[in-house]
PDB file of N, CA and C in Angstrom:
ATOM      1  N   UNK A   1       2.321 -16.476   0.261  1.00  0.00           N
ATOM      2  CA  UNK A   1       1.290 -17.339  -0.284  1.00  0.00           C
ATOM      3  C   UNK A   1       0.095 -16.493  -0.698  1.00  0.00           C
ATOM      4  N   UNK A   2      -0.839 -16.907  -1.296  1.00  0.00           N
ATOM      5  CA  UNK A   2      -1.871 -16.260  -1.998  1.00  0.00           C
ATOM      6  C   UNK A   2      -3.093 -17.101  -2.507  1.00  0.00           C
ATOM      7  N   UNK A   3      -4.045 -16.715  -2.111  1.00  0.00           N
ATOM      8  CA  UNK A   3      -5.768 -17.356  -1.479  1.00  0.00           C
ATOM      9  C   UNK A   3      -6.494 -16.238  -2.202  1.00  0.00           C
ATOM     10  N   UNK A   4      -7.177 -16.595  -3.255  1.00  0.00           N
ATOM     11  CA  UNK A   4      -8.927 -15.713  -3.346  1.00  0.00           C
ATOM     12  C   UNK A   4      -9.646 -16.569  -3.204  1.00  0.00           C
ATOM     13  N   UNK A   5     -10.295 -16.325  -2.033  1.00  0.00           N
ATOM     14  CA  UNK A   5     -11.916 -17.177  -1.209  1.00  0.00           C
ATOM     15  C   UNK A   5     -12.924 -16.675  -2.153  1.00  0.00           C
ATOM     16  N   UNK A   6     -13.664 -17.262  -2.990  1.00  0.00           N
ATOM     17  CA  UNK A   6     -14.711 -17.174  -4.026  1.00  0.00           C
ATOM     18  C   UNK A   6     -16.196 -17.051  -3.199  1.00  0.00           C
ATOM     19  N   UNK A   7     -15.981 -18.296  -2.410  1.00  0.00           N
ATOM     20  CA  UNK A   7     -16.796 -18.351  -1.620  1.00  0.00           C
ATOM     21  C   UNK A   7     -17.534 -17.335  -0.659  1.00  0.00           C
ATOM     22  N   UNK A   8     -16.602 -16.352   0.175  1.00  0.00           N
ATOM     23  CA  UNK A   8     -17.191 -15.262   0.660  1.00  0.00           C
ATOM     24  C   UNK A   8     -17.243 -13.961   0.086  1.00  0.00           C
ATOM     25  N   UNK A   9     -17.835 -14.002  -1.381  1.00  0.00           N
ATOM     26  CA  UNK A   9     -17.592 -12.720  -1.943  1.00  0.00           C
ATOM     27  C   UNK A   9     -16.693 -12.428  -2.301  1.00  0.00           C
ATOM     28  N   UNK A  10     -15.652 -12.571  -1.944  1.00  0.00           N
ATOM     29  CA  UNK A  10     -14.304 -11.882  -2.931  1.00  0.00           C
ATOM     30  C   UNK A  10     -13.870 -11.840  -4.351  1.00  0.00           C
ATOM     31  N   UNK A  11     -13.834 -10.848  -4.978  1.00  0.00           N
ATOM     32  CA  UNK A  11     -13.793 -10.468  -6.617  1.00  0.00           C
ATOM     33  C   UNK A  11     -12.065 -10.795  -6.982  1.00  0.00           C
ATOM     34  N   UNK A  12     -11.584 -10.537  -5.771  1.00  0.00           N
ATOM     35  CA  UNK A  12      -9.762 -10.466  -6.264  1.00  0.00           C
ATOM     36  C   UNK A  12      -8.916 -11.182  -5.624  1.00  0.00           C
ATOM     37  N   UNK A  13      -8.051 -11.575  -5.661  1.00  0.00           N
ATOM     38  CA  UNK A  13      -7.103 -12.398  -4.994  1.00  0.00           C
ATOM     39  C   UNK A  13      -6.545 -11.910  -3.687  1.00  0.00           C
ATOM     40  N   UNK A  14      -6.040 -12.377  -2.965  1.00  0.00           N
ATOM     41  CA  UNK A  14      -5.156 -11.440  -1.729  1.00  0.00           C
ATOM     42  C   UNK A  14      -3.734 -12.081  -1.884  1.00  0.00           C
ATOM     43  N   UNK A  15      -2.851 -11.202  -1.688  1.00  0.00           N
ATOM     44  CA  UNK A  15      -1.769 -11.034  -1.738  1.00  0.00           C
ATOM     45  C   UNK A  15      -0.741 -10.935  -0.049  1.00  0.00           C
ATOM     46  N   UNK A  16      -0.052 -11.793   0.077  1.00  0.00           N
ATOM     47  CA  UNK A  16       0.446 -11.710   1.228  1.00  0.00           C
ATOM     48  C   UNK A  16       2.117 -11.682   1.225  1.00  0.00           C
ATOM     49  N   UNK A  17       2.668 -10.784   1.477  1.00  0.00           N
ATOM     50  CA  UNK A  17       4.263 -10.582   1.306  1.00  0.00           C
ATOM     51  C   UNK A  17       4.872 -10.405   2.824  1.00  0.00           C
ATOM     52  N   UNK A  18       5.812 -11.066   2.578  1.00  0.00           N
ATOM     53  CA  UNK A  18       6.687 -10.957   4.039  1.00  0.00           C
ATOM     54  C   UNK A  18       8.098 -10.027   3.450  1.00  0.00           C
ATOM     55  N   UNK A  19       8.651  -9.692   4.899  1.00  0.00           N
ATOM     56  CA  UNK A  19      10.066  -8.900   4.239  1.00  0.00           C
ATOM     57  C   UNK A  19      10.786  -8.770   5.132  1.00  0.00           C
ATOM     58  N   UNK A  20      11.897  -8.397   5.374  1.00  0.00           N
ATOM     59  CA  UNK A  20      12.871  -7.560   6.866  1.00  0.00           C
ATOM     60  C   UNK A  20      13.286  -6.533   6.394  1.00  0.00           C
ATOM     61  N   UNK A  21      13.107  -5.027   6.891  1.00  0.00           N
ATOM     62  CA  UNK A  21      13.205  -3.986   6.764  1.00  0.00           C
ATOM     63  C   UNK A  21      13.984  -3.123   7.697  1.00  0.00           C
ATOM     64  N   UNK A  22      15.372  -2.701   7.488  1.00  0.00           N
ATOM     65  CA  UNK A  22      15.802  -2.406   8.341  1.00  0.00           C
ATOM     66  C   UNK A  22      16.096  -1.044   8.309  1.00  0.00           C
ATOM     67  N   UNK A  23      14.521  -0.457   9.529  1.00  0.00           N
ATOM     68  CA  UNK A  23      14.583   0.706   9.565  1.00  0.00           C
ATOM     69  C   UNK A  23      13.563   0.794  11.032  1.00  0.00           C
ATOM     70  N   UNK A  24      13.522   1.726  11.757  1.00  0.00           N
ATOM     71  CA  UNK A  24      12.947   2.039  12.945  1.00  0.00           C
ATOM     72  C   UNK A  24      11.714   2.024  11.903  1.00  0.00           C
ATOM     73  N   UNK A  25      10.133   1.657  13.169  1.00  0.00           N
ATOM     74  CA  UNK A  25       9.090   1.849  12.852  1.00  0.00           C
ATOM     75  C   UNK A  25       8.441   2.854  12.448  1.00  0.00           C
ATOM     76  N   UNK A  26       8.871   4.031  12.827  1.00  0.00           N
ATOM     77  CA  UNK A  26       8.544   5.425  12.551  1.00  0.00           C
ATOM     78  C   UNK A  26       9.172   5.623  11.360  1.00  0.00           C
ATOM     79  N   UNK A  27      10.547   4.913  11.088  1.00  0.00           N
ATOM     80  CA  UNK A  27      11.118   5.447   9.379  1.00  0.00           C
ATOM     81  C   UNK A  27      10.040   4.783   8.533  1.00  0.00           C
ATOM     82  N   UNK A  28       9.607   3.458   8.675  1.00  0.00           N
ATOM     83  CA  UNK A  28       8.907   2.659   7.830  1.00  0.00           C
ATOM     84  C   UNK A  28       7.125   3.513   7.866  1.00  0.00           C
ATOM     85  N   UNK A  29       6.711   3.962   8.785  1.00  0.00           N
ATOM     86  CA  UNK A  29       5.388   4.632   8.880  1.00  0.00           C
ATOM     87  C   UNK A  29       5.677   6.051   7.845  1.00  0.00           C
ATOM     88  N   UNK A  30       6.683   6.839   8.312  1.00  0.00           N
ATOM     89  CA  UNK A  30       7.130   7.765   7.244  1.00  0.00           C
ATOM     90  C   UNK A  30       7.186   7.719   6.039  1.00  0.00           C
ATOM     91  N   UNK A  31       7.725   6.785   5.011  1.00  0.00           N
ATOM     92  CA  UNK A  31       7.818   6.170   4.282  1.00  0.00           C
ATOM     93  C   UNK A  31       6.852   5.950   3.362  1.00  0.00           C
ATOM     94  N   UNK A  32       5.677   4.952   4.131  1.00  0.00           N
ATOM     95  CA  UNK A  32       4.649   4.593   4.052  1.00  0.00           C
ATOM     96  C   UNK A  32       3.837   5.333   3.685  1.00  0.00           C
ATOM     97  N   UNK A  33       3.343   6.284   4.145  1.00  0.00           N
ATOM     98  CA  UNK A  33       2.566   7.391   4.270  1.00  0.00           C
ATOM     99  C   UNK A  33       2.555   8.415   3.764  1.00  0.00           C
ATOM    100  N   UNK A  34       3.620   8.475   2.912  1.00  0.00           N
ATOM    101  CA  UNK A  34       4.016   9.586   2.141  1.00  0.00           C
ATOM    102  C   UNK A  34       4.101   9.168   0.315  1.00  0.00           C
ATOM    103  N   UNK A  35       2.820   9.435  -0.206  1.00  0.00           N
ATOM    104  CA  UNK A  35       2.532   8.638  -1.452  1.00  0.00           C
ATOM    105  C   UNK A  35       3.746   8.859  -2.635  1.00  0.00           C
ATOM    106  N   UNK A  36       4.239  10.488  -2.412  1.00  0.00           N
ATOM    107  CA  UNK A  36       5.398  10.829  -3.445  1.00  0.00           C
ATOM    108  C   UNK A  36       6.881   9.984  -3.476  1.00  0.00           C
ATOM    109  N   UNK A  37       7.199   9.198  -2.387  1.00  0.00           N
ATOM    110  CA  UNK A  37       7.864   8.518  -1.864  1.00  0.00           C
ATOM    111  C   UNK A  37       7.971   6.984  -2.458  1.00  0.00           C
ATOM    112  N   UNK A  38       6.933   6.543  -3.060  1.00  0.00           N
ATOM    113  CA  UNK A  38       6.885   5.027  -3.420  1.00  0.00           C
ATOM    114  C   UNK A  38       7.683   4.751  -4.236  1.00  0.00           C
ATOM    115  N   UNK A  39       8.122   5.490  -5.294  1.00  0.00           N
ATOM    116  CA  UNK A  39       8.990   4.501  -5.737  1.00  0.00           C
ATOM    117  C   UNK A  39      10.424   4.380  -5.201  1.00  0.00           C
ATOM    118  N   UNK A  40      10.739   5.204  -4.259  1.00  0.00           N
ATOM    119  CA  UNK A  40      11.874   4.731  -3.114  1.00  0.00           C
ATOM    120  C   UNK A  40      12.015   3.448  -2.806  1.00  0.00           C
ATOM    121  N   UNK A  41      10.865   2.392  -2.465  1.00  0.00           N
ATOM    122  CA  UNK A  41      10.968   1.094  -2.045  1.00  0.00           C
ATOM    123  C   UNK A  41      10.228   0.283  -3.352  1.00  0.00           C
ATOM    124  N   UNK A  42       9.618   0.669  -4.430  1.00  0.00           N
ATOM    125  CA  UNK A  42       8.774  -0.040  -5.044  1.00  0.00           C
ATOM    126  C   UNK A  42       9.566   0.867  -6.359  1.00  0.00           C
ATOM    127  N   UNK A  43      10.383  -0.227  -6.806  1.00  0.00           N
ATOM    128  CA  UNK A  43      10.280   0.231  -8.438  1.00  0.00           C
ATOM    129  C   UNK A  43       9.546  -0.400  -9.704  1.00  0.00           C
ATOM    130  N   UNK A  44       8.710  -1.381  -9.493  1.00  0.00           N
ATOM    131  CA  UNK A  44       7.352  -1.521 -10.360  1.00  0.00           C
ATOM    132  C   UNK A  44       6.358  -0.552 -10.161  1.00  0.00           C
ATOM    133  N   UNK A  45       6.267   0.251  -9.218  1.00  0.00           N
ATOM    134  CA  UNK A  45       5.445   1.416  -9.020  1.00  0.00           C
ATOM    135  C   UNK A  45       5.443   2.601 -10.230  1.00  0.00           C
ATOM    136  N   UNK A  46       4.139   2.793 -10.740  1.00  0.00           N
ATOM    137  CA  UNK A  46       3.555   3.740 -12.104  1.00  0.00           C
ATOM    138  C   UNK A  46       3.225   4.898 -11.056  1.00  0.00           C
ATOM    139  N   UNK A  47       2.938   5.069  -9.983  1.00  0.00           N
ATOM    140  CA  UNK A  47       2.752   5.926  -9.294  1.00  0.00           C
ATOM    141  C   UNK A  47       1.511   5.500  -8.273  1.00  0.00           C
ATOM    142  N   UNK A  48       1.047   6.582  -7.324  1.00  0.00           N
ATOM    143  CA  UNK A  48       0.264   5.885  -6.111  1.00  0.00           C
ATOM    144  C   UNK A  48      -0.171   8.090  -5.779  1.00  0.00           C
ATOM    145  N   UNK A  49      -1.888   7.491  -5.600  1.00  0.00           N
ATOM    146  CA  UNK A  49      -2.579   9.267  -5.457  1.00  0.00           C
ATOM    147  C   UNK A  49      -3.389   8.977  -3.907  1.00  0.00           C
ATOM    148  N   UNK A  50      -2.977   9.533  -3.247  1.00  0.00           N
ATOM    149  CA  UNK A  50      -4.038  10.124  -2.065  1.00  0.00           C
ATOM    150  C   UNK A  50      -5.443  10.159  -2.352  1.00  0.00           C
ATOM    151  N   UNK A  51      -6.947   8.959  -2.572  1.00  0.00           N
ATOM    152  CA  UNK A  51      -7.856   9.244  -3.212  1.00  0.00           C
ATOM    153  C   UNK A  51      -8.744  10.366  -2.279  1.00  0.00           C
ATOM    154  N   UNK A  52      -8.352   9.863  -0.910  1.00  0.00           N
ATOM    155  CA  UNK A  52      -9.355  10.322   0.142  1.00  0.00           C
ATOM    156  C   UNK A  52      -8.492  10.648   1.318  1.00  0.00           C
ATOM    157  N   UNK A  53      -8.621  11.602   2.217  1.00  0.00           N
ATOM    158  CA  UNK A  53      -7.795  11.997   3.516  1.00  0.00           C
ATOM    159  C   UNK A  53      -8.842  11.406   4.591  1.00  0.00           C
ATOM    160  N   UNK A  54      -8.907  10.930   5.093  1.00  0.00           N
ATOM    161  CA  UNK A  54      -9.872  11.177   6.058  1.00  0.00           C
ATOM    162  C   UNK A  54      -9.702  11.406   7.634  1.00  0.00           C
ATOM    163  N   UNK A  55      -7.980  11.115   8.209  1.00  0.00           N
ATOM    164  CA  UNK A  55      -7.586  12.051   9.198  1.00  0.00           C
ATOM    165  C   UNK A  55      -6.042  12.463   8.850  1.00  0.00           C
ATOM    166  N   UNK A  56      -5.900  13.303   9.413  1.00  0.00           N
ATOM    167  CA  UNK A  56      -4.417  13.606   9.477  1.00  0.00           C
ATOM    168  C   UNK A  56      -3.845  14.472  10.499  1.00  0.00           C
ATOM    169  N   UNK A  57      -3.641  14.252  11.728  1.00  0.00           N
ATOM    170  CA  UNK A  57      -2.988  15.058  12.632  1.00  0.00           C
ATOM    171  C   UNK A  57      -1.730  14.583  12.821  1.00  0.00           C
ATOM    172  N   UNK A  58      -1.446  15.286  14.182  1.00  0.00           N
ATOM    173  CA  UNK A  58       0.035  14.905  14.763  1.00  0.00           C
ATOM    174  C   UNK A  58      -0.076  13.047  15.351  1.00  0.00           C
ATOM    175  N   UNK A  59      -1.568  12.616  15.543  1.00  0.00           N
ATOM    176  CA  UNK A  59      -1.371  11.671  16.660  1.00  0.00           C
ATOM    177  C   UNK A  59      -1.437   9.927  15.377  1.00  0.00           C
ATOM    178  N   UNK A  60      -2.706  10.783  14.396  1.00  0.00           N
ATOM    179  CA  UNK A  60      -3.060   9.380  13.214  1.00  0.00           C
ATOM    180  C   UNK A  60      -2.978  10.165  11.948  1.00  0.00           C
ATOM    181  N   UNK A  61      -3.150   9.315  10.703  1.00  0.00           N
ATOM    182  CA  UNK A  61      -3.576   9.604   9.572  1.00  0.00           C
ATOM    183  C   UNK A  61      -4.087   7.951   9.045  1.00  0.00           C
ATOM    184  N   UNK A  62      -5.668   8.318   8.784  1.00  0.00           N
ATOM    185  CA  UNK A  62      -6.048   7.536   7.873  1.00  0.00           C
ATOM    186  C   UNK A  62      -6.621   8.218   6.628  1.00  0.00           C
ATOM    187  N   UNK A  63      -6.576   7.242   5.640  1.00  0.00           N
ATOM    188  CA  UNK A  63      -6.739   7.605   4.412  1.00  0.00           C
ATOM    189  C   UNK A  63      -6.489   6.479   2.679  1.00  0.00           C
ATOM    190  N   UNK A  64      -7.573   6.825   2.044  1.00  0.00           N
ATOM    191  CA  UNK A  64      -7.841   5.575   1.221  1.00  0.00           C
ATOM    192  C   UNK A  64      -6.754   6.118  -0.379  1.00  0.00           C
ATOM    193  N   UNK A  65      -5.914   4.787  -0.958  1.00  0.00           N
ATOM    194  CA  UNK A  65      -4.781   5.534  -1.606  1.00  0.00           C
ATOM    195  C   UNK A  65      -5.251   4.470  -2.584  1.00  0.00           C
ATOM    196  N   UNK A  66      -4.446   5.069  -3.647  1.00  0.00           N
ATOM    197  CA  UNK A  66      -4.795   3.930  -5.004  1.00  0.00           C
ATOM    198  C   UNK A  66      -3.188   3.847  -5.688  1.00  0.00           C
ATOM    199  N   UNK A  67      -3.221   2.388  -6.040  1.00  0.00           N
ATOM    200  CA  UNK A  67      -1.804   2.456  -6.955  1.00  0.00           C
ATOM    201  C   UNK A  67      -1.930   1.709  -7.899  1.00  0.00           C
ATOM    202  N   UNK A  68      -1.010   2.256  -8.818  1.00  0.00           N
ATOM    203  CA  UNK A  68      -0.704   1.328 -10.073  1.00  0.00           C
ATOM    204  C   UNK A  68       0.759   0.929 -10.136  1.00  0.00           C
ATOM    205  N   UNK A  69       0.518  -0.187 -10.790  1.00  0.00           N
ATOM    206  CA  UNK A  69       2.271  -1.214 -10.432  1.00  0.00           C
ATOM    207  C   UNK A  69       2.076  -1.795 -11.555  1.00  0.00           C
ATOM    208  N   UNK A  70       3.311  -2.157 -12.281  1.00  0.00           N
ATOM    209  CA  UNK A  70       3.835  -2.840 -13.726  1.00  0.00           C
ATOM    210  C   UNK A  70       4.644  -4.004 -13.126  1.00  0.00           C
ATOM    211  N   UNK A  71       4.382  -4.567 -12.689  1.00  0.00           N
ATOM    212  CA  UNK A  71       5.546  -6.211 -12.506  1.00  0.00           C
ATOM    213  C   UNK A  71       5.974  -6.542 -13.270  1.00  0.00           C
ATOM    214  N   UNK A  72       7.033  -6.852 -13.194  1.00  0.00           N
ATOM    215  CA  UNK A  72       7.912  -7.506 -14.539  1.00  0.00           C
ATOM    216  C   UNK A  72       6.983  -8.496 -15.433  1.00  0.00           C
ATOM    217  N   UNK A  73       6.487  -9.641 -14.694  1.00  0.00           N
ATOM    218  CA  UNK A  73       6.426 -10.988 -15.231  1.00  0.00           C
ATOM    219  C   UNK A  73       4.370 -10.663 -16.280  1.00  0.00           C
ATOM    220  N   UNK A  74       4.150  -9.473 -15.507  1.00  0.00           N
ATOM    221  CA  UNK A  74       2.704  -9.262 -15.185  1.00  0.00           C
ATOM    222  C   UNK A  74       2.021  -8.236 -16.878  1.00  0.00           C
ATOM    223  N   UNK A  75       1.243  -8.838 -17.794  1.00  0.00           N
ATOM    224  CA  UNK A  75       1.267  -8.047 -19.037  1.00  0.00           C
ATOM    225  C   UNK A  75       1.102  -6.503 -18.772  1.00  0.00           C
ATOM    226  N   UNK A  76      -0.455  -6.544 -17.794  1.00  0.00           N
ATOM    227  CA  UNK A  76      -1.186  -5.134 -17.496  1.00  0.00           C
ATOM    228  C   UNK A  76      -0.918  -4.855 -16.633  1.00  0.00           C
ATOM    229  N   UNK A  77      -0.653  -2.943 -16.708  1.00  0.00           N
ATOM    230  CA  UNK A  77      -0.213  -2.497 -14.771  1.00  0.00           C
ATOM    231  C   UNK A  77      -1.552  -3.325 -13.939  1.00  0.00           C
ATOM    232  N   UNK A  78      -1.288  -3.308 -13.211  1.00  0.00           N
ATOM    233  CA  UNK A  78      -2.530  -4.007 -11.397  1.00  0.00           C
ATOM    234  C   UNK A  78      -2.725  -2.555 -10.807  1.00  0.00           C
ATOM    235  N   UNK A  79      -3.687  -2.065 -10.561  1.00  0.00           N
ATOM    236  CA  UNK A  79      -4.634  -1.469  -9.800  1.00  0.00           C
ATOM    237  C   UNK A  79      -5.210  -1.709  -8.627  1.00  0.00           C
ATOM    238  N   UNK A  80      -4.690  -0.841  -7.184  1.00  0.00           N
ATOM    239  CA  UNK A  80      -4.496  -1.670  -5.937  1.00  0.00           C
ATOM    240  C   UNK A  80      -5.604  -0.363  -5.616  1.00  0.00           C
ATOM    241  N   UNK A  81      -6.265  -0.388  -4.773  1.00  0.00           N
ATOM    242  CA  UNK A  81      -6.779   0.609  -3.592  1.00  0.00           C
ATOM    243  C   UNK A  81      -6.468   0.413  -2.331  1.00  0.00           C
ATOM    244  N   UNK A  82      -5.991   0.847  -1.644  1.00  0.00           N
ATOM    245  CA  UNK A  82      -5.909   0.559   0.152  1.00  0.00           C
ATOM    246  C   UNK A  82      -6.166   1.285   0.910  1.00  0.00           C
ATOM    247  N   UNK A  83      -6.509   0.745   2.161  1.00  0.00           N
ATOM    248  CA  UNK A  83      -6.969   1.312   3.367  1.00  0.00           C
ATOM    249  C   UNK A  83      -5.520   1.547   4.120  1.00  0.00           C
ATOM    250  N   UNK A  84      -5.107   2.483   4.077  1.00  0.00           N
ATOM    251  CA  UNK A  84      -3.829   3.574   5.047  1.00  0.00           C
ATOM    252  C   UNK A  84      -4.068   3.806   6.708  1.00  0.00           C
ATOM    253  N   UNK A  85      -4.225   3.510   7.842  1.00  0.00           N
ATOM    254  CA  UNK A  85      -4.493   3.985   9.156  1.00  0.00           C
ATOM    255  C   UNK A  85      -2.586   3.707  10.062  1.00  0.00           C
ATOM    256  N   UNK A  86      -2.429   4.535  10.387  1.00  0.00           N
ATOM    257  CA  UNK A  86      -1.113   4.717  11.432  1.00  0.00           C
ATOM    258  C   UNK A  86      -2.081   5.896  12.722  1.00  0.00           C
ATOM    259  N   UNK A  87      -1.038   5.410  13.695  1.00  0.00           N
ATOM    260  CA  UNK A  87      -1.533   6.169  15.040  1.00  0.00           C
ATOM    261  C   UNK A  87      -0.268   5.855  15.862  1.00  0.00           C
ATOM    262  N   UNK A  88      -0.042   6.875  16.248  1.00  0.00           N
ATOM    263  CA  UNK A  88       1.326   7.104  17.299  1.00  0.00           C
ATOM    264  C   UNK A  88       0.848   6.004  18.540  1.00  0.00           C
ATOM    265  N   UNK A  89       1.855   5.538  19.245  1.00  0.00           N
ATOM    266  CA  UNK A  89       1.908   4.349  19.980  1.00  0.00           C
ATOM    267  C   UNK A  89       1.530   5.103  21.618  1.00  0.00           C
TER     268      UNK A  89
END
């Protein structure tokens, strides 16, 4: 389902996707986290850049990523930014 609240400031829509993924959590964090990797699970994906690192050890990595995606149904690629944080359990 999909909600943009006008009301509290919000400029863009939010997007909410469900899925079943069958892979250990650590394959899916791997995955994830590894920007050269996207179009492995995403083939509307134009590509996706590391904008900002801001940790990366053995234990977390956070870090702010940007993507562009072509949807079939959709005229113009969409332009995503996200907030990235994983941390070992």
């Amino acid at each position: 389902s999909t909600k943009c609240v006008r009301d509290l400031g919000a400029e863009y829509p939010v997007v909410k996707a469900r899925g079943l993924i069958c892979a250990s959590a650590r394959e899916v964090v791997d995955l994830l986290k590894d920007s050269s990797k996207v179009s492995t699970y995403n083939k509307s994906s134009l590509g996706r850049k590391d904008q900002v690192v801001l940790t990366s050890n053995v234990d977390s990595v956070t870090k702010v990523m940007s993507s562009l995606t072509k949807p079939p149904i959709v005229r113009k690629p969409l332009e995503c930014v996200t907030l990235f944080y994983a941390r070992k359990l």
